[in-house]
C-alpha atoms as a PDB file:
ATOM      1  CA  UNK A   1      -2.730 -17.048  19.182  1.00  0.00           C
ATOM      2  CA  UNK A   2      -4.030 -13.925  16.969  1.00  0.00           C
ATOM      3  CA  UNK A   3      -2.319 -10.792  15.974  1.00  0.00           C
ATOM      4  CA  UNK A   4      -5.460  -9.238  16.721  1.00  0.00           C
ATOM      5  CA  UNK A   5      -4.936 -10.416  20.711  1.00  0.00           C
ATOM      6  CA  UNK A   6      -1.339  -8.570  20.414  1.00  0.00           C
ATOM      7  CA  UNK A   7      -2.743  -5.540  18.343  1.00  0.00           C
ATOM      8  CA  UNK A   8      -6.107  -3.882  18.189  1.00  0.00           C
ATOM      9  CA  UNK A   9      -8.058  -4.410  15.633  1.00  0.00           C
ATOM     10  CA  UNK A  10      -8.277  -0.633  14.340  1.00  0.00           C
ATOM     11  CA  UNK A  11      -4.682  -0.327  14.105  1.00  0.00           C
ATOM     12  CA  UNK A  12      -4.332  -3.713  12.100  1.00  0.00           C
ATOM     13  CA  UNK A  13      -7.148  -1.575   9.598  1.00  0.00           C
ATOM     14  CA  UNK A  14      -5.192   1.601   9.943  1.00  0.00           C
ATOM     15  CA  UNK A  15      -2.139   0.170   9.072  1.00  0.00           C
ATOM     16  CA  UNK A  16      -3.457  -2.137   6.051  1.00  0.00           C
ATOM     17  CA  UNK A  17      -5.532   1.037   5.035  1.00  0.00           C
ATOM     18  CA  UNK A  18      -2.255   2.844   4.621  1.00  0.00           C
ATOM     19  CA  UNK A  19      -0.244   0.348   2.221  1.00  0.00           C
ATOM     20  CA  UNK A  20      -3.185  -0.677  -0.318  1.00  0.00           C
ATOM     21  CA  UNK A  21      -2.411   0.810  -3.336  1.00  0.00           C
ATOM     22  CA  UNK A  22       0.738  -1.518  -5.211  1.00  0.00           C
ATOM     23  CA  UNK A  23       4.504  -0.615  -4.357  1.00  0.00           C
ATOM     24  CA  UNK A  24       3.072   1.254  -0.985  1.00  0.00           C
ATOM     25  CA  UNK A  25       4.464  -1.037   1.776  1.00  0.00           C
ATOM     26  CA  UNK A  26       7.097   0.453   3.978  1.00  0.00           C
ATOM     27  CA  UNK A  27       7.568  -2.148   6.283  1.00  0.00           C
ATOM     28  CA  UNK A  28       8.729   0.154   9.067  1.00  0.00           C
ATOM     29  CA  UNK A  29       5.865   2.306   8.947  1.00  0.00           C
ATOM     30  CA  UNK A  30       3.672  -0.539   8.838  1.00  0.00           C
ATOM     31  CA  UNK A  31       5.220  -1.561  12.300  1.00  0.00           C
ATOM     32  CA  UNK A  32       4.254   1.779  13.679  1.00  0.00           C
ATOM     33  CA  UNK A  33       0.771   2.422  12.595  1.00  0.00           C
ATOM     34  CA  UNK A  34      -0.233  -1.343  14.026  1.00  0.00           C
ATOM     35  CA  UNK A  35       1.723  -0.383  17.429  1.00  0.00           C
ATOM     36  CA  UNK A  36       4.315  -2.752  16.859  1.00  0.00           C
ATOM     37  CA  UNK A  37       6.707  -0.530  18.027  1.00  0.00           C
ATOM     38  CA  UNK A  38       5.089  -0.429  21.252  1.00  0.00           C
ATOM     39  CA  UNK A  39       4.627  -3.769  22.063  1.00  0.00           C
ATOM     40  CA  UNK A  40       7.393  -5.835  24.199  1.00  0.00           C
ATOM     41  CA  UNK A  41      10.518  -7.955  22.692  1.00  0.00           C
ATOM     42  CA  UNK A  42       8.265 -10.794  24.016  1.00  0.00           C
ATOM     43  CA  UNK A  43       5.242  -9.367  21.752  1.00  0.00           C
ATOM     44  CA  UNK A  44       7.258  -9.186  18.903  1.00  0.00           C
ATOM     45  CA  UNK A  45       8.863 -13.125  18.719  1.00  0.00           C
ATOM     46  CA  UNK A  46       5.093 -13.959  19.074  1.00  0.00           C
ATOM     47  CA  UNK A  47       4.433 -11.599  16.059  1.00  0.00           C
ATOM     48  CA  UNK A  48       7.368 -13.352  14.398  1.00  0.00           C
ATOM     49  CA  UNK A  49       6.109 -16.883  15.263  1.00  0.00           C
ATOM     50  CA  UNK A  50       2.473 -16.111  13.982  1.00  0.00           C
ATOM     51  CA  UNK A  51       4.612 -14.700  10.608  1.00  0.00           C
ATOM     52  CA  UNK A  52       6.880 -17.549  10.127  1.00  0.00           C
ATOM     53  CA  UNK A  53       3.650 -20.238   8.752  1.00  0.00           C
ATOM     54  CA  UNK A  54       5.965 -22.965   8.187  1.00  0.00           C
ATOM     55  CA  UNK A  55       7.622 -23.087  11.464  1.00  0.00           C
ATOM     56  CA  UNK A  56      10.802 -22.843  11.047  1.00  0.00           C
ATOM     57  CA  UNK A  57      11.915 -20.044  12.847  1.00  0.00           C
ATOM     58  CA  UNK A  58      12.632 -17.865   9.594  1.00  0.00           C
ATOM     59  CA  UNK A  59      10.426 -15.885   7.441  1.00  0.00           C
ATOM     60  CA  UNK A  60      10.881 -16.502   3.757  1.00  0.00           C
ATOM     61  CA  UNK A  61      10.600 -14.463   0.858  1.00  0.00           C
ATOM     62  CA  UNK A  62       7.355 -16.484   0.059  1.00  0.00           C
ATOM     63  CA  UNK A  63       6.148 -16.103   3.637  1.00  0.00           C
ATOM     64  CA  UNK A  64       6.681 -12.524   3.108  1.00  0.00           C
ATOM     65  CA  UNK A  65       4.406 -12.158  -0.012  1.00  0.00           C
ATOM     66  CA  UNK A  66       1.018 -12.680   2.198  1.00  0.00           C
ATOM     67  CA  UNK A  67       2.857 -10.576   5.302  1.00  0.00           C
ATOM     68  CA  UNK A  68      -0.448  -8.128   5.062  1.00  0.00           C
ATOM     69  CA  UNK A  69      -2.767 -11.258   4.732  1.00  0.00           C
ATOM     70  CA  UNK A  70      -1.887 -12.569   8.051  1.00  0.00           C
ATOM     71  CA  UNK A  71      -2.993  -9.920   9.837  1.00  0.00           C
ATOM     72  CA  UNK A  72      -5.796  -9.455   7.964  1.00  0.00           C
ATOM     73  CA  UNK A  73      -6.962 -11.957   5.404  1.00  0.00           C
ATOM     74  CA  UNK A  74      -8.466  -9.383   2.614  1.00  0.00           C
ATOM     75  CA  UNK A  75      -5.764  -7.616   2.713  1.00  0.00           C
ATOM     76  CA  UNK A  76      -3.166  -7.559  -1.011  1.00  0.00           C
ATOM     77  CA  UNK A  77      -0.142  -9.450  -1.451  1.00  0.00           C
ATOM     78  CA  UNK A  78       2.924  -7.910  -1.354  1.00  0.00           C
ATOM     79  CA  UNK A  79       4.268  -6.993  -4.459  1.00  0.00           C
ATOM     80  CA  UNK A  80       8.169  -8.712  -5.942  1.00  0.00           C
ATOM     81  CA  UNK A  81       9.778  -5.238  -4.943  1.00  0.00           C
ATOM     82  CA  UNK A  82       7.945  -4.870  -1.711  1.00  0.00           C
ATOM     83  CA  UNK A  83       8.984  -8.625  -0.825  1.00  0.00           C
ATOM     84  CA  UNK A  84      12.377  -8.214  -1.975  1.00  0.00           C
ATOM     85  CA  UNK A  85      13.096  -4.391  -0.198  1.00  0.00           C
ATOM     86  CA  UNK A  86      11.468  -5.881   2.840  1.00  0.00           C
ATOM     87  CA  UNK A  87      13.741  -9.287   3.266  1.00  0.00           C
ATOM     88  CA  UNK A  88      16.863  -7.130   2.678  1.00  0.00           C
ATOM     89  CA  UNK A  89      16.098  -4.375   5.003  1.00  0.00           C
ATOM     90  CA  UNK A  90      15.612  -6.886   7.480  1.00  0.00           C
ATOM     91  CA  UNK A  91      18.086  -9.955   6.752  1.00  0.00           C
ATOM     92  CA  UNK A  92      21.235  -8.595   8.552  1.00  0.00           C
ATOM     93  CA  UNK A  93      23.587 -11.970   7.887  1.00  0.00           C
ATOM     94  CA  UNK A  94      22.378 -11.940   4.020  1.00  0.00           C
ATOM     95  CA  UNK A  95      21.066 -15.651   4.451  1.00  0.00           C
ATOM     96  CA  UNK A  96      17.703 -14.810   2.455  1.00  0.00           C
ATOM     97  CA  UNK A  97      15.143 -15.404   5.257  1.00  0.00           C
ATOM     98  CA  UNK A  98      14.605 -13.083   8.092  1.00  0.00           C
ATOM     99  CA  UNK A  99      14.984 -14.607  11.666  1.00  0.00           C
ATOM    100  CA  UNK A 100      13.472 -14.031  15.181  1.00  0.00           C
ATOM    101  CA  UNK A 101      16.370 -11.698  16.039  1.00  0.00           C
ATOM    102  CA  UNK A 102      16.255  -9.921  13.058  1.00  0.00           C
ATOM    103  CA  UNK A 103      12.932  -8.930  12.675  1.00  0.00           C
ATOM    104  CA  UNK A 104      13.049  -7.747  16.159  1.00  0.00           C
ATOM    105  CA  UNK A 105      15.865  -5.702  15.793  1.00  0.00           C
ATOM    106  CA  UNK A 106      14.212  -4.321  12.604  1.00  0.00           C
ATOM    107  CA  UNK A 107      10.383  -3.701  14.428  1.00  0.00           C
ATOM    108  CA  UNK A 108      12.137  -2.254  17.551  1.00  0.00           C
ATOM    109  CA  UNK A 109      14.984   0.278  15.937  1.00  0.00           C
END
């Protein structure tokens, strides 16, 4: 499974176009421009499980560095601050990782 059979394609660009220059990234508006927002709880665990590239049902602060790369490969990495505002805006139990649950709740607030 794809992001790009979840999203379409020129929403993935318009989204990634949005966040290139460094210290840019606001994950929530990212969500929104790609039409995560839109898209079904279902949609969004498979979003998760396409994020989380270990398998381990949580997302990392090194997962999150290449967040833009996975859905689409040329895109930057994330910088520290980006990585770091991101995990806490999302980790609601303060374990360091973001969860399933959690980065639902934080795609579809």
């Amino acid at each position: 499974m794809s992001l790009s059979s979840i999203l379409s394609a020129d929403a993935i660009d318009s989204a990634i176009k949005d966040c290139q220059a460094p210290d840019s990234f606001c994950p929530k508006k990212f969500f929104t421009l790609c039409g995560l927002t839109k898209k079904s709880p279902a949609d969004v665990k498979e979003v998760f499980g396409i994020l989380d590239n270990d398998g381990n049902g949580f997302v990392e602060e090194e997962e999150l560095k290449f967040f833009l790369q996975r859905f689409s490969p040329g895109a930057r990495v994330l910088t520290d601050k980006e990585t770091k505002g991101f995990l806490s805006a999302a980790d609601d139990d303060s374990d360091g990782r973001i969860g399933a649950d959690e980065f639902q709740a934080m795609v579809l607030s």
